[in-house]
Protein backbone atom coordinates (compact mmCIF):
# COMPACT_ATOMS: atom_id res chain seq x y z
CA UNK A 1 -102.62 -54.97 97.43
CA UNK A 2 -101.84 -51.28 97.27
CA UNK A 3 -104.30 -49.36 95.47
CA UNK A 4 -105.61 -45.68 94.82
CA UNK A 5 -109.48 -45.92 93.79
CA UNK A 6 -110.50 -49.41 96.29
CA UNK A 7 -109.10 -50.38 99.71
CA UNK A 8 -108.59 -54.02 100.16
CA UNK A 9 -108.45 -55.71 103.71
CA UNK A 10 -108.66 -59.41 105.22
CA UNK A 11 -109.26 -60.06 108.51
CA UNK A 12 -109.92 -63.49 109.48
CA UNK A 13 -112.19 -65.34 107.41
CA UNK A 14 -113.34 -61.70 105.80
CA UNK A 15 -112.54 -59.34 102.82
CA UNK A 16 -113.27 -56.08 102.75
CA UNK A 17 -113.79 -53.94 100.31
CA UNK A 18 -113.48 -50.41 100.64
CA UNK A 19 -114.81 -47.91 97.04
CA UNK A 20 -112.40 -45.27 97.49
CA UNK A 21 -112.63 -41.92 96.29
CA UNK A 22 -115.01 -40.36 98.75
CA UNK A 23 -114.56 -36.91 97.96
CA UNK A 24 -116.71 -37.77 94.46
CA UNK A 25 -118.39 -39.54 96.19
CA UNK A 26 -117.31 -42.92 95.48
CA UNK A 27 -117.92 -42.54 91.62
CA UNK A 28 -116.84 -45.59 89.54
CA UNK A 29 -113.78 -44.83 87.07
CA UNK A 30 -111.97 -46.91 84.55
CA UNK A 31 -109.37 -47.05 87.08
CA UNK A 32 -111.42 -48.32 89.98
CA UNK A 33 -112.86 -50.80 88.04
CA UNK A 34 -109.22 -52.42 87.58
CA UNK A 35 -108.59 -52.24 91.04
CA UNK A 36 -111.96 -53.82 92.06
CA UNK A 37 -111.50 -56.70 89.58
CA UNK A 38 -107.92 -57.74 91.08
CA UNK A 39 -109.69 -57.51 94.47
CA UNK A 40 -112.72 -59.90 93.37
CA UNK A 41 -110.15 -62.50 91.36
CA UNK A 42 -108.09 -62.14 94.50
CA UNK A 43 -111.35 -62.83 97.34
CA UNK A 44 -112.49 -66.28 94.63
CA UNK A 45 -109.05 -67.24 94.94
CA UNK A 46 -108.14 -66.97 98.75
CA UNK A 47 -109.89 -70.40 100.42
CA UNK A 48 -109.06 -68.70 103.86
CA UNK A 49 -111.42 -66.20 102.76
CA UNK A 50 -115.45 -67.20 103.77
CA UNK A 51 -117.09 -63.68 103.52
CA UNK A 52 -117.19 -60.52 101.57
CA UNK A 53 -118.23 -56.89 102.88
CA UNK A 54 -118.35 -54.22 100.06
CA UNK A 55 -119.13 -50.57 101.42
CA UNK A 56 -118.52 -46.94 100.56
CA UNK A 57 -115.56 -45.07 101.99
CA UNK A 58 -116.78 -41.75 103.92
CA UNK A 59 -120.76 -40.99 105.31
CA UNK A 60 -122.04 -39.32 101.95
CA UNK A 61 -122.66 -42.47 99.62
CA UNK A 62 -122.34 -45.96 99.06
CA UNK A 63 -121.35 -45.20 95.54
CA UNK A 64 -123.29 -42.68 92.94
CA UNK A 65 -121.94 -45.45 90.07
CA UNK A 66 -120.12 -44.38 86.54
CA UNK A 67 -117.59 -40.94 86.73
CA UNK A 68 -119.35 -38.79 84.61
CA UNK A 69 -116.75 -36.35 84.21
CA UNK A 70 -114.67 -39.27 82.86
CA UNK A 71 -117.32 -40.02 80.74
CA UNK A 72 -118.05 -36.86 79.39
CA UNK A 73 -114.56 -36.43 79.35
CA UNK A 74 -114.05 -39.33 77.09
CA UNK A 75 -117.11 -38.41 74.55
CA UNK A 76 -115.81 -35.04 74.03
CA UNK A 77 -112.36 -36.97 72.79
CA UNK A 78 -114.07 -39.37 70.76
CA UNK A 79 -113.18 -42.15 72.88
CA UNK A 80 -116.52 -43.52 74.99
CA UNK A 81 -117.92 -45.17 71.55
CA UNK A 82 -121.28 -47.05 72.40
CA UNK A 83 -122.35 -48.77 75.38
CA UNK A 84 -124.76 -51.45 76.43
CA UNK A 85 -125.60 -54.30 78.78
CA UNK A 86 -122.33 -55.50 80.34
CA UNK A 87 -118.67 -54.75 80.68
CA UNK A 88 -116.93 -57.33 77.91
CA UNK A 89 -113.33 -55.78 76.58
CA UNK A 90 -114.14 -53.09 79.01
CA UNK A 91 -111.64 -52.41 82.32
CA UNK A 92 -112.39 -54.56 85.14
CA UNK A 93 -114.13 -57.29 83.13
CA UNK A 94 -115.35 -59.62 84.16
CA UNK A 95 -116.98 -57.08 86.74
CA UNK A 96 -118.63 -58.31 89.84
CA UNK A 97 -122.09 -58.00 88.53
CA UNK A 98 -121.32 -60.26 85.86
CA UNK A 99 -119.31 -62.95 87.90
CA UNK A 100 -122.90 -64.97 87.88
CA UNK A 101 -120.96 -67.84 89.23
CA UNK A 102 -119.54 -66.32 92.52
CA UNK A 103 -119.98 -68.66 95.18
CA UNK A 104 -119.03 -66.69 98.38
CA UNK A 105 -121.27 -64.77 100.37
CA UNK A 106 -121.25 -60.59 99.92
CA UNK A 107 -123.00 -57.84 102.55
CA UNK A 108 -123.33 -54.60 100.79
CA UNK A 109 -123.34 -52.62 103.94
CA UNK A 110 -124.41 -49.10 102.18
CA UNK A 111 -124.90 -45.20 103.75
CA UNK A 112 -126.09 -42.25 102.04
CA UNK A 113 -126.28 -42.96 98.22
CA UNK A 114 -126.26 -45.99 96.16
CA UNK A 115 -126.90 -44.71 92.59
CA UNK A 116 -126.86 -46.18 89.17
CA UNK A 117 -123.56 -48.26 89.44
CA UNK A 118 -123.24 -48.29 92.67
CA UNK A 119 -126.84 -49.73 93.15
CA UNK A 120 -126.34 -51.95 90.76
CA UNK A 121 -123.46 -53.34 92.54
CA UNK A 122 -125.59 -53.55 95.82
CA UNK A 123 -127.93 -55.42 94.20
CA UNK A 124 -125.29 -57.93 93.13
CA UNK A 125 -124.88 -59.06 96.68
CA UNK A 126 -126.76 -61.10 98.80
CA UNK A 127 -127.01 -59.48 101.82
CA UNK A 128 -128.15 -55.48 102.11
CA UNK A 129 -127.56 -53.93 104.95
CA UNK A 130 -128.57 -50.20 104.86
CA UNK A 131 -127.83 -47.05 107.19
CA UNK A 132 -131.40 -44.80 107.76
CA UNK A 133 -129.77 -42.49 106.04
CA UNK A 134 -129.26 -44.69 102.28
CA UNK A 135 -131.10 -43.88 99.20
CA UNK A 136 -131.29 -46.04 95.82
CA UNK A 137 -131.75 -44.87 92.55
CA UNK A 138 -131.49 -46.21 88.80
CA UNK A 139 -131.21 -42.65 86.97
CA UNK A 140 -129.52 -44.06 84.34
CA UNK A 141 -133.07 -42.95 82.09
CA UNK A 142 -132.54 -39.20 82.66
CA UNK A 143 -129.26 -39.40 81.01
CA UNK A 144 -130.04 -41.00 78.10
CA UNK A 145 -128.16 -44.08 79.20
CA UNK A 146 -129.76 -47.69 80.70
CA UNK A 147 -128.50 -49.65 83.95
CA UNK A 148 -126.24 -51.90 81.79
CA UNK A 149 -124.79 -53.45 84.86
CA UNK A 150 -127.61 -55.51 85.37
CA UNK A 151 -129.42 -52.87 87.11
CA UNK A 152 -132.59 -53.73 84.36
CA UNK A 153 -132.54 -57.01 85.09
CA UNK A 154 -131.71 -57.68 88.63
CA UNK A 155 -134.56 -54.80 89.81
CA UNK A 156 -136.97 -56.86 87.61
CA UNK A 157 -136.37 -60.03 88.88
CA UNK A 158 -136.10 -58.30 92.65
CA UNK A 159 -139.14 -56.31 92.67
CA UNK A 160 -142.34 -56.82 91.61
CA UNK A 161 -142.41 -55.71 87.71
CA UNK A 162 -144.66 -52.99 87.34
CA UNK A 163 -142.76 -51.35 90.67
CA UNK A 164 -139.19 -52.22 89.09
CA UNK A 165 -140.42 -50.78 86.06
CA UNK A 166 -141.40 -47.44 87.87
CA UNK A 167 -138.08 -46.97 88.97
CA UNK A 168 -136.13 -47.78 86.01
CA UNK A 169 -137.58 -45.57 83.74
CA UNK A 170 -138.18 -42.39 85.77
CA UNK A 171 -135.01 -42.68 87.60
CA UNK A 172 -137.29 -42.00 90.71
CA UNK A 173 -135.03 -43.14 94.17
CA UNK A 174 -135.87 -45.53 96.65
CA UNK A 175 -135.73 -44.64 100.86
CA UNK A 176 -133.81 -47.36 102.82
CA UNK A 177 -137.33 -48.20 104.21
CA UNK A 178 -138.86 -47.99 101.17
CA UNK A 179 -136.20 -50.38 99.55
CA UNK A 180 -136.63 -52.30 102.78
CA UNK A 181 -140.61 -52.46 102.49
CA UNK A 182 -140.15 -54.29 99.06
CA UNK A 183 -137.47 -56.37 100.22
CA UNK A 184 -134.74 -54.82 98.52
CA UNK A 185 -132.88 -54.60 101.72
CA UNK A 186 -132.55 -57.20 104.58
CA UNK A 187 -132.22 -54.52 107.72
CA UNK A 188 -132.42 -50.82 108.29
CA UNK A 189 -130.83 -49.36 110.95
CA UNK A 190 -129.74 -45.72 112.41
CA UNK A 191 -126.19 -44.52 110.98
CA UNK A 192 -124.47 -45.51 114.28
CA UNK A 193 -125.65 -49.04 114.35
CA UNK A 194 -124.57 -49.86 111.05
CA UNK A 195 -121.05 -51.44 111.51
CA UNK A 196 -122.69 -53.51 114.39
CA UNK A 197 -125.66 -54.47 112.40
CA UNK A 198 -123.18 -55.66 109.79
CA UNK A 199 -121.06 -57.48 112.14
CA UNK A 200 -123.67 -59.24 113.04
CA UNK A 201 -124.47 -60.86 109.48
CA UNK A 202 -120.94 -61.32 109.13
CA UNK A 203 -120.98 -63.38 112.39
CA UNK A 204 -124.30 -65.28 111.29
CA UNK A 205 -122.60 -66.31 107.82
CA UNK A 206 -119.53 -67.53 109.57
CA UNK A 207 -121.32 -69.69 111.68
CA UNK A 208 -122.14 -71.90 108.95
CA UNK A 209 -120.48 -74.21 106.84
CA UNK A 210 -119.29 -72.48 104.22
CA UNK A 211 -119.76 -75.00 101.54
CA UNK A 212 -123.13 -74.87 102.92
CA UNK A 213 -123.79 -71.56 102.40
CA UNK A 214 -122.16 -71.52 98.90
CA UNK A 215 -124.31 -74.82 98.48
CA UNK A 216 -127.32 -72.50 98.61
CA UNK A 217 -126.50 -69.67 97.10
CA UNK A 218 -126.37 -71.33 94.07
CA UNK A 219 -128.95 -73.49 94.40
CA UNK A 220 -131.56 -70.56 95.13
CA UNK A 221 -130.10 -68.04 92.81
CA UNK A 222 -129.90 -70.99 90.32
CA UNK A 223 -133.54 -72.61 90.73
CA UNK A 224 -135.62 -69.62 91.15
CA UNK A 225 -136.06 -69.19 87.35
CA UNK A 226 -136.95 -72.82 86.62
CA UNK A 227 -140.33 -74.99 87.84
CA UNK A 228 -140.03 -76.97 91.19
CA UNK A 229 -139.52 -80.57 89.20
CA UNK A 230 -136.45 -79.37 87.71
CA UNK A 231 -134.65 -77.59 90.41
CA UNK A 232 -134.25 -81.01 92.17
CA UNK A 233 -133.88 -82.64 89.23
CA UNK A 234 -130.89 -80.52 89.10
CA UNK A 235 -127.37 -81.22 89.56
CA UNK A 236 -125.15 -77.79 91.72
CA UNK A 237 -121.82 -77.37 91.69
CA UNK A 238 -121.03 -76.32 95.31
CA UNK A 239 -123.99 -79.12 96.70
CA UNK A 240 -122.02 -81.94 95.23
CA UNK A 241 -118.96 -80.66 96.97
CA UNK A 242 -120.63 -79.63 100.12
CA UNK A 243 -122.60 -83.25 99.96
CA UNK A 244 -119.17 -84.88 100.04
CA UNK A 245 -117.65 -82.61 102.60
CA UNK A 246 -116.03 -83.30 106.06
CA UNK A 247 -118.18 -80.41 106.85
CA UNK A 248 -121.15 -82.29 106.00
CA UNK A 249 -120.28 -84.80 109.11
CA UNK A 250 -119.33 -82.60 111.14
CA UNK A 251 -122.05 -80.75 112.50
CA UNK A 252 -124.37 -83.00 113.25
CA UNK A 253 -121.82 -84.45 115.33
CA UNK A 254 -121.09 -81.41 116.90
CA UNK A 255 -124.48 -80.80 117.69
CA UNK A 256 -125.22 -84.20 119.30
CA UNK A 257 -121.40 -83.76 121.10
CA UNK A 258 -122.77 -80.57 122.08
CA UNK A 259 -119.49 -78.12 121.02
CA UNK A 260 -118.95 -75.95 118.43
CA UNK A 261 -118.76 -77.18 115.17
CA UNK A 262 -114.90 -76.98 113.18
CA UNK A 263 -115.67 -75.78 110.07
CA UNK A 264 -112.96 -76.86 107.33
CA UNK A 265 -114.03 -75.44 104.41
CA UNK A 266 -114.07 -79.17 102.50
């Protein structure tokens, strides 16, 4: 795909996605938002693809979220109306932090800043992998504006509440070992260790099944919310597939046959 705000590579079994634009750096507008919605529809769709990387193009910032000049821009013209929680008959939508059913794996692998948005979208993944150098921040508050893109809730659920709450509504930012410290992050590491570090969770994902990993993905994100009885009480989408997989056979008979197991993907 040829775009202008998001570059969008495969290699292997892995996507890569690239935010664009790092001379703001990497500030979300309407425009990038279209292009990182045809990348996301096109990642769900491709079964060759097992793993997601989403980073920040240039050393200055993961991303520092919504283009406020476009913003501004757009109030001044009488064209921003009102905005809330979510992204519905907005450009991009369904948006990655609202794709609440996306099975594959993503590493947020984030240097210098991830503000507002573009915290909110590290939050959406499942692995963080952060440079010494990253900071996080929800200053949504000092603008007269809320983390609509789940930032509220996702922090809430991630930290404990009284800490979350702390952050959302001072705007206050977050060190990588700070974020780290309340488990915000998975691994810090210096700036020129960070494509390495990343490999290597890359690496770790694609030694698994990848139903399996899909299986519990949902199942965690899924069950963490509901009492013990009824999480396996529960019925999950990707478990009944991976439960019935080829996959499912074949590593413990790769392990006792002592190779490497052939993942298939079904």
């Amino acid at each position: 795909m040829r775009h202008s705000r998001v570059t969008y590579e495969k290699s292997g079994r892995v996507a890569y996605v690239t935010l664009n634009r790092p001379a703001v750096l990497n500030a979300m507008d309407l425009r990038m938002h279209e292009e990182l919605r045809e990348a996301w529809d096109d990642f769900e769709a491709d079964d060759d693809m097992w793993v997601g990387v989403l980073s920040g193009a240039g050393d200055r910032a993961f991303s520092v979220g919504q283009d406020l000049k476009e913003l501004a821009a757009r109030i001044e013209a009488g064209a921003a109306g009102q905005s809330t929680f979510g992204s519905r008959d907005l450009p991009g939508w369904p948006r990655l932090t609202e794709r609440l059913q996306f099975a594959k794996p993503l590493v947020a692998k984030v240097r210098g800043y991830a503000y507002g948005g573009g915290f909110e979208l590290a939050l959406a993944c499942d692995i963080i992998v952060a440079a010494e150098d990253a900071r996080f921040a929800l200053p949504e508050a000092r603008l007269g504006l809320v983390a609509g893109a789940g930032g509220v809730f996702r922090l809430a659920r991630q930290l404990p509440l009284r800490t979350a709450l702390g952050h959302l509504m001072t705007g206050r930012p977050l060190t990588a070992r700070r974020a780290y410290e309340l488990g915000l992050v998975n691994e810090v590491v210096p700036v020129g260790a960070l494509d390495e570090c990343v490999d290597g969770w890359v690496a770790d994902l694609l030694r698994c099944a990848p139903l399996a990993v899909r299986a519990v993905k949902e199942a965690a994100t899924r069950a963490a919310s509901m009492p013990l009885e009824q999480a396996f009480a529960s019925r999950f989408v990707w478990e009944e597939r991976r439960m019935r997989s080829r996959d499912a056979h074949e590593g413990p008979l790769a392990f006792v046959q002592k190779r490497p197991p052939e993942w298939s993907g079904a």
